[in-house]
PDB file of N, CA and C in Angstrom:
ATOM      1  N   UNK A   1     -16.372  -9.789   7.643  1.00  0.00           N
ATOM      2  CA  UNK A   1     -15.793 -10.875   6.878  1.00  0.00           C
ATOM      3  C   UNK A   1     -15.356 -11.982   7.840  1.00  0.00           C
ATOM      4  N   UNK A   2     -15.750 -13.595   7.404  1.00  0.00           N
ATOM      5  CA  UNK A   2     -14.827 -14.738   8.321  1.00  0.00           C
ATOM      6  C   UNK A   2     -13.637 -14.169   8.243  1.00  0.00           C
ATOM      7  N   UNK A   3     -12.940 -14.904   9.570  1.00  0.00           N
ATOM      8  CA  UNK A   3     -11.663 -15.104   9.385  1.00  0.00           C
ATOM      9  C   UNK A   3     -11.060 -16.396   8.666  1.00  0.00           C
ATOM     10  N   UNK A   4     -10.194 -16.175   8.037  1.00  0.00           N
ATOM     11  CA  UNK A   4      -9.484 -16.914   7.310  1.00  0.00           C
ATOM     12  C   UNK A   4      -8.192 -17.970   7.895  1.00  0.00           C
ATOM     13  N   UNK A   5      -8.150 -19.178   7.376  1.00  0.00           N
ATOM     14  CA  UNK A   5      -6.890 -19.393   8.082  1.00  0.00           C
ATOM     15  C   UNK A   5      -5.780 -19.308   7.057  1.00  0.00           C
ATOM     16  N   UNK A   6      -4.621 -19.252   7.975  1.00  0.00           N
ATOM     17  CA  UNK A   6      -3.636 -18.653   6.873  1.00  0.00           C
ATOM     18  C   UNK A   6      -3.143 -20.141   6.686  1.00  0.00           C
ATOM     19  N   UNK A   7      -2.029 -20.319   5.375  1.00  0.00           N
ATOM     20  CA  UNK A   7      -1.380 -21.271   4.647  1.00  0.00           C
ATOM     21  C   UNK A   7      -0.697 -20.703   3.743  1.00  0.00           C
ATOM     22  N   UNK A   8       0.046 -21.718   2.675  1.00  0.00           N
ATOM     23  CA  UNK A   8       1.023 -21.615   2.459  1.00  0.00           C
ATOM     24  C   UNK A   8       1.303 -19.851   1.550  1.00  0.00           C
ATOM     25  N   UNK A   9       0.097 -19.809   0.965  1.00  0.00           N
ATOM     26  CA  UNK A   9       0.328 -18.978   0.273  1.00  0.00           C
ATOM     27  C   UNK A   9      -0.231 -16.951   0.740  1.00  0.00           C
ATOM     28  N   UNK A  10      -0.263 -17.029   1.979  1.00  0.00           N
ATOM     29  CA  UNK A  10      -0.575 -15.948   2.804  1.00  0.00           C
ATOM     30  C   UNK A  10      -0.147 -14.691   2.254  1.00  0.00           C
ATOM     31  N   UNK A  11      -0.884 -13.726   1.978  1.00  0.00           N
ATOM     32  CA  UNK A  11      -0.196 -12.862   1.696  1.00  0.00           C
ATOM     33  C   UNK A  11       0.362 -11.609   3.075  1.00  0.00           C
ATOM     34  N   UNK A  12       1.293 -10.945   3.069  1.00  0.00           N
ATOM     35  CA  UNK A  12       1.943 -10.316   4.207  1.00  0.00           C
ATOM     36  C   UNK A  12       2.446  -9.027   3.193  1.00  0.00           C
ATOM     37  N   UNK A  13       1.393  -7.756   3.424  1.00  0.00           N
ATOM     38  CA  UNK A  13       2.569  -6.213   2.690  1.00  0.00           C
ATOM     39  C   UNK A  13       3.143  -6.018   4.062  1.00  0.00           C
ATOM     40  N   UNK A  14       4.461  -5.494   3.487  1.00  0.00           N
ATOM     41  CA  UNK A  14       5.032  -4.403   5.041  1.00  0.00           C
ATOM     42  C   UNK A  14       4.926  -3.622   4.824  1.00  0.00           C
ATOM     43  N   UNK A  15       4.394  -2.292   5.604  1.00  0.00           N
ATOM     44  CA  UNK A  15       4.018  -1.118   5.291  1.00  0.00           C
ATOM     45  C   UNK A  15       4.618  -0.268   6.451  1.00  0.00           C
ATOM     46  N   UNK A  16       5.367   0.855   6.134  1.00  0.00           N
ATOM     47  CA  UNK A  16       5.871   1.955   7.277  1.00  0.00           C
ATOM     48  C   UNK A  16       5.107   2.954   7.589  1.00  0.00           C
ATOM     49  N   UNK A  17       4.576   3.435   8.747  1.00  0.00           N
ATOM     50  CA  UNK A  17       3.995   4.431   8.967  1.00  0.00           C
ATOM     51  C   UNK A  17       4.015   5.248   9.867  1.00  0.00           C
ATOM     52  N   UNK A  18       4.805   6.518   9.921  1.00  0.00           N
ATOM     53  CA  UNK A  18       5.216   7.531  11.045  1.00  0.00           C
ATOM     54  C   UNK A  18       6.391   6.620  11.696  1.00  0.00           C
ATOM     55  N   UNK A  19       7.697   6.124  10.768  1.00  0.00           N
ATOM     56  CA  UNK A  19       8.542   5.152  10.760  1.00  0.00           C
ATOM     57  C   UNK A  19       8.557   4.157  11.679  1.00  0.00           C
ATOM     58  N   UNK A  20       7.212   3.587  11.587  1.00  0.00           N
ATOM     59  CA  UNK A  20       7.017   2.229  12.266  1.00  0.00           C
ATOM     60  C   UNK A  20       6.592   1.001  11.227  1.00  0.00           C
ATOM     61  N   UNK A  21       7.238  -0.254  11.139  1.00  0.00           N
ATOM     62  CA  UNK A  21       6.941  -0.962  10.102  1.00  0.00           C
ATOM     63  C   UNK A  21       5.879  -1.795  10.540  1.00  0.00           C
ATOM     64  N   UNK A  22       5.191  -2.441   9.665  1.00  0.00           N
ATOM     65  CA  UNK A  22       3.723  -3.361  10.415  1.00  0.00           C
ATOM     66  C   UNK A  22       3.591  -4.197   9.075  1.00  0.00           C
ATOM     67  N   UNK A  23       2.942  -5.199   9.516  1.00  0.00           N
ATOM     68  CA  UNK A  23       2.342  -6.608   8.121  1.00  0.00           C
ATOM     69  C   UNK A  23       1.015  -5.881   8.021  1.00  0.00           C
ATOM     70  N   UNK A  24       0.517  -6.382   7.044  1.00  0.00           N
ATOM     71  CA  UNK A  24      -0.840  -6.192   6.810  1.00  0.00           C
ATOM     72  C   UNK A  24      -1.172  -7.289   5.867  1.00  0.00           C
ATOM     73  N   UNK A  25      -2.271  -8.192   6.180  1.00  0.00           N
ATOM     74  CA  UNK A  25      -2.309  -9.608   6.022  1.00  0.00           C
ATOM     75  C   UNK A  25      -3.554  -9.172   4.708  1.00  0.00           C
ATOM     76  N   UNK A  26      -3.180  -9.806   3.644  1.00  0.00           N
ATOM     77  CA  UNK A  26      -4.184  -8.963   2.711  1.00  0.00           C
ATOM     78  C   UNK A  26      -4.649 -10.136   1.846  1.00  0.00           C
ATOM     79  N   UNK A  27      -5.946 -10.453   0.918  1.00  0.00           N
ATOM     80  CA  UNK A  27      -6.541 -11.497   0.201  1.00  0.00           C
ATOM     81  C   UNK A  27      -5.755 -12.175  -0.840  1.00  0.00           C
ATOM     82  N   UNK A  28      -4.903 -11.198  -1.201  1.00  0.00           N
ATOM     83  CA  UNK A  28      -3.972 -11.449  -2.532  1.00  0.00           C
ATOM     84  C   UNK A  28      -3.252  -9.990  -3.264  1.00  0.00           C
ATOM     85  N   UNK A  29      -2.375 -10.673  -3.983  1.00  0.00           N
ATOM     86  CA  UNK A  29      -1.383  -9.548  -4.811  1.00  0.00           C
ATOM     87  C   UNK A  29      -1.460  -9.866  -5.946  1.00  0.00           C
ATOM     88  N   UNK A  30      -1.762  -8.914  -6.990  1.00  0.00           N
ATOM     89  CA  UNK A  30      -1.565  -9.294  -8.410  1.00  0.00           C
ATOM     90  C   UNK A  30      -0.048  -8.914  -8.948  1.00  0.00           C
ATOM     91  N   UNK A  31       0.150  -7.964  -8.512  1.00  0.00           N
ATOM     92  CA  UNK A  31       1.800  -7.877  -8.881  1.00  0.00           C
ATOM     93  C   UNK A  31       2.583  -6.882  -7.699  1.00  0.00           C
ATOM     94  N   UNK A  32       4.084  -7.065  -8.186  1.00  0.00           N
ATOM     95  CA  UNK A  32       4.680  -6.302  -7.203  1.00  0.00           C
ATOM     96  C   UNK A  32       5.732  -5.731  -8.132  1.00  0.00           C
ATOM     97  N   UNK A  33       5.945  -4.136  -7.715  1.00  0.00           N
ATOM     98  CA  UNK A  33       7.125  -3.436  -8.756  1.00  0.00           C
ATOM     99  C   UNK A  33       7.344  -2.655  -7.790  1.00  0.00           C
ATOM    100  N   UNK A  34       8.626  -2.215  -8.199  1.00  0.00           N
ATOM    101  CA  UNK A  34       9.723  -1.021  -7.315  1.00  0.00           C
ATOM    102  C   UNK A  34       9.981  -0.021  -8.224  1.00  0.00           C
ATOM    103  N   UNK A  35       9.954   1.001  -7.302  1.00  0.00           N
ATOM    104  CA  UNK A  35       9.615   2.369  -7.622  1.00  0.00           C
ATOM    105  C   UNK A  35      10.499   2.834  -7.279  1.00  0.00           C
ATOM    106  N   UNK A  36      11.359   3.645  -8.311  1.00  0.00           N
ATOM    107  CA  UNK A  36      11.954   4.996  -7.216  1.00  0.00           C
ATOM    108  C   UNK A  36      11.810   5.979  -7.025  1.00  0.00           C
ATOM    109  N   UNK A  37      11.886   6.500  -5.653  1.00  0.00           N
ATOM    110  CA  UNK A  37      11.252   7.594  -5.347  1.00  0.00           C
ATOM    111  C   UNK A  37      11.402   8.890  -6.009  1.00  0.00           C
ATOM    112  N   UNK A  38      11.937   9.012  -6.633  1.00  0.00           N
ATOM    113  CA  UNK A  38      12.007  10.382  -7.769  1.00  0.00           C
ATOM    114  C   UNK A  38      11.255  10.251  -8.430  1.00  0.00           C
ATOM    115  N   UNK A  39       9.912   8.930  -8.840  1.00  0.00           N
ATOM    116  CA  UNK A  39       9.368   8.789  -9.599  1.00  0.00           C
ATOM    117  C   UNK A  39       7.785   9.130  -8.873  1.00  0.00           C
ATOM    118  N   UNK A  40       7.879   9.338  -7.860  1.00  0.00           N
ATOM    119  CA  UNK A  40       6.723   9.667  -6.980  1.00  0.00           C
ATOM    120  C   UNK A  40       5.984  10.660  -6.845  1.00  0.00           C
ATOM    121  N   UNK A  41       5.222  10.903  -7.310  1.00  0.00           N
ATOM    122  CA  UNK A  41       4.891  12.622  -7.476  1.00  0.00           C
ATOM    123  C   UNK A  41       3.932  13.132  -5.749  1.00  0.00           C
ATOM    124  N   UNK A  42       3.551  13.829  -5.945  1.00  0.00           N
ATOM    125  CA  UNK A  42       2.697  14.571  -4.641  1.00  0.00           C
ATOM    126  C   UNK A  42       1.392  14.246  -4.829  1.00  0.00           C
ATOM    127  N   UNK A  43       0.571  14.057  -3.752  1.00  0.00           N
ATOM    128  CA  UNK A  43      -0.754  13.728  -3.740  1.00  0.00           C
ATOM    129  C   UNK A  43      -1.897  14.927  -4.229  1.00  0.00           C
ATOM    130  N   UNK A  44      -1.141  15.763  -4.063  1.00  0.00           N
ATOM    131  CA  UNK A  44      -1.967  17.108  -4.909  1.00  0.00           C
ATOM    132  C   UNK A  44      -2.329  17.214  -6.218  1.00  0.00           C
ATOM    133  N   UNK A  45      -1.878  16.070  -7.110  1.00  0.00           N
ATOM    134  CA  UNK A  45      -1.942  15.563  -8.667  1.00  0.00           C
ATOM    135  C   UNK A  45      -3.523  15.106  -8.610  1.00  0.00           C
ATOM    136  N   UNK A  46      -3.160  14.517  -7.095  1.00  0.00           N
ATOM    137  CA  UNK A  46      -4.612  13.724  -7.279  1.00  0.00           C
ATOM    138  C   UNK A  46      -6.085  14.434  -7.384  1.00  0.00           C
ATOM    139  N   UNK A  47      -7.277  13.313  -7.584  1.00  0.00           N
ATOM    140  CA  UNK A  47      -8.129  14.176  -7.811  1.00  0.00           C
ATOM    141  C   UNK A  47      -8.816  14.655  -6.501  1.00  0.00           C
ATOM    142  N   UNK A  48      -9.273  15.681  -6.318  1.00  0.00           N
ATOM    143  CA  UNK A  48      -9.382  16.477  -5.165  1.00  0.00           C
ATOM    144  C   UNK A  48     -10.499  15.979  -4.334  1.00  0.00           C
ATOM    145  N   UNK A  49     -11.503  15.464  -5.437  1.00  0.00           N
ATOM    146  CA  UNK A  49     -12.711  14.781  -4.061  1.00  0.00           C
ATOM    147  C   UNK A  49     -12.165  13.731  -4.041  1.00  0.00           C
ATOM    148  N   UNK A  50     -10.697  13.149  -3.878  1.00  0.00           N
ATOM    149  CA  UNK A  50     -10.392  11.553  -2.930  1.00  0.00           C
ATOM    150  C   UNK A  50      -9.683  11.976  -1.958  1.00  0.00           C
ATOM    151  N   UNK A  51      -9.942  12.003  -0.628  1.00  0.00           N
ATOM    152  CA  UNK A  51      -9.646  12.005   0.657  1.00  0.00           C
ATOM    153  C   UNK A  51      -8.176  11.024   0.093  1.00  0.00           C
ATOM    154  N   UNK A  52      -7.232  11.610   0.694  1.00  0.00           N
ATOM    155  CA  UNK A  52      -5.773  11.543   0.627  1.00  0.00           C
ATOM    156  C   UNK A  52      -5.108  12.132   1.826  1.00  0.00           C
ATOM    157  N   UNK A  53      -5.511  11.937   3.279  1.00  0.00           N
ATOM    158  CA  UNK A  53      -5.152  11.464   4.219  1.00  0.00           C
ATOM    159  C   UNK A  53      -3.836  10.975   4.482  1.00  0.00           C
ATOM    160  N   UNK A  54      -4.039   9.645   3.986  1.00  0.00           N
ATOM    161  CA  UNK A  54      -3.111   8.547   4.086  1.00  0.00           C
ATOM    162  C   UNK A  54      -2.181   8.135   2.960  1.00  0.00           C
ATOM    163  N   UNK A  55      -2.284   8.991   1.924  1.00  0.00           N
ATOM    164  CA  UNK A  55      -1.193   8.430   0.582  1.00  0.00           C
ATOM    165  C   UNK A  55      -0.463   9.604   0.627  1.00  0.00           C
ATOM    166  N   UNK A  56       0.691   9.097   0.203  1.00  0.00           N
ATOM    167  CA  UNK A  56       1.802   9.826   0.296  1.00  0.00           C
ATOM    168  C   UNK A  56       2.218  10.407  -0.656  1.00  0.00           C
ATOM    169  N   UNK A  57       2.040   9.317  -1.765  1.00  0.00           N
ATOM    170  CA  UNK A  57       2.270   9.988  -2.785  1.00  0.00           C
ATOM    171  C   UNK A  57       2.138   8.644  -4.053  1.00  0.00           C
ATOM    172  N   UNK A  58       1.738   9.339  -5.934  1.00  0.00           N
ATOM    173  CA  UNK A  58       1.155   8.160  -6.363  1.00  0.00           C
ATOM    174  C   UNK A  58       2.092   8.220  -7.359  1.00  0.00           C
ATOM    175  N   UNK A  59       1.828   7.277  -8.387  1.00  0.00           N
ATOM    176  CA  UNK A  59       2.980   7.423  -9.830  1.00  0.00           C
ATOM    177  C   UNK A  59       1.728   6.737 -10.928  1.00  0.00           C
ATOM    178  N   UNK A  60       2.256   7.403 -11.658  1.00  0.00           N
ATOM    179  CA  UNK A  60       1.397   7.735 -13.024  1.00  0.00           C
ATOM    180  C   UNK A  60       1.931   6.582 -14.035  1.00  0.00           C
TER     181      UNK A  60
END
């Protein structure tokens, strides 16, 4: 993919991982909601042929 230049409307997630925080510069966001974590279930819900590696956990 080009690189892009950034402006006004850039998008930036912060994301923690192995409690290190980092940006991750991404195309766009359609929405944003807060979760609480009691509402988070285990990745073992999920379906078993998706490589789940990296998620922690999803909500329904």
């Amino acid at each position: 993919m080009p690189e892009q230049a950034y402006h006004p409307y850039t998008v930036i997630i912060i994301v923690t991982v192995n409690n290190k925080s980092m940006g991750v510069i991404v195309d766009s966001v359609s929405d944003v909601i807060f979760i609480d974590k009691k509402h988070i279930q285990p990745v073992d819900l999920f379906a078993s042929s998706t490589n789940t590696k990296y998620i922690h956990g999803i909500v329904f």
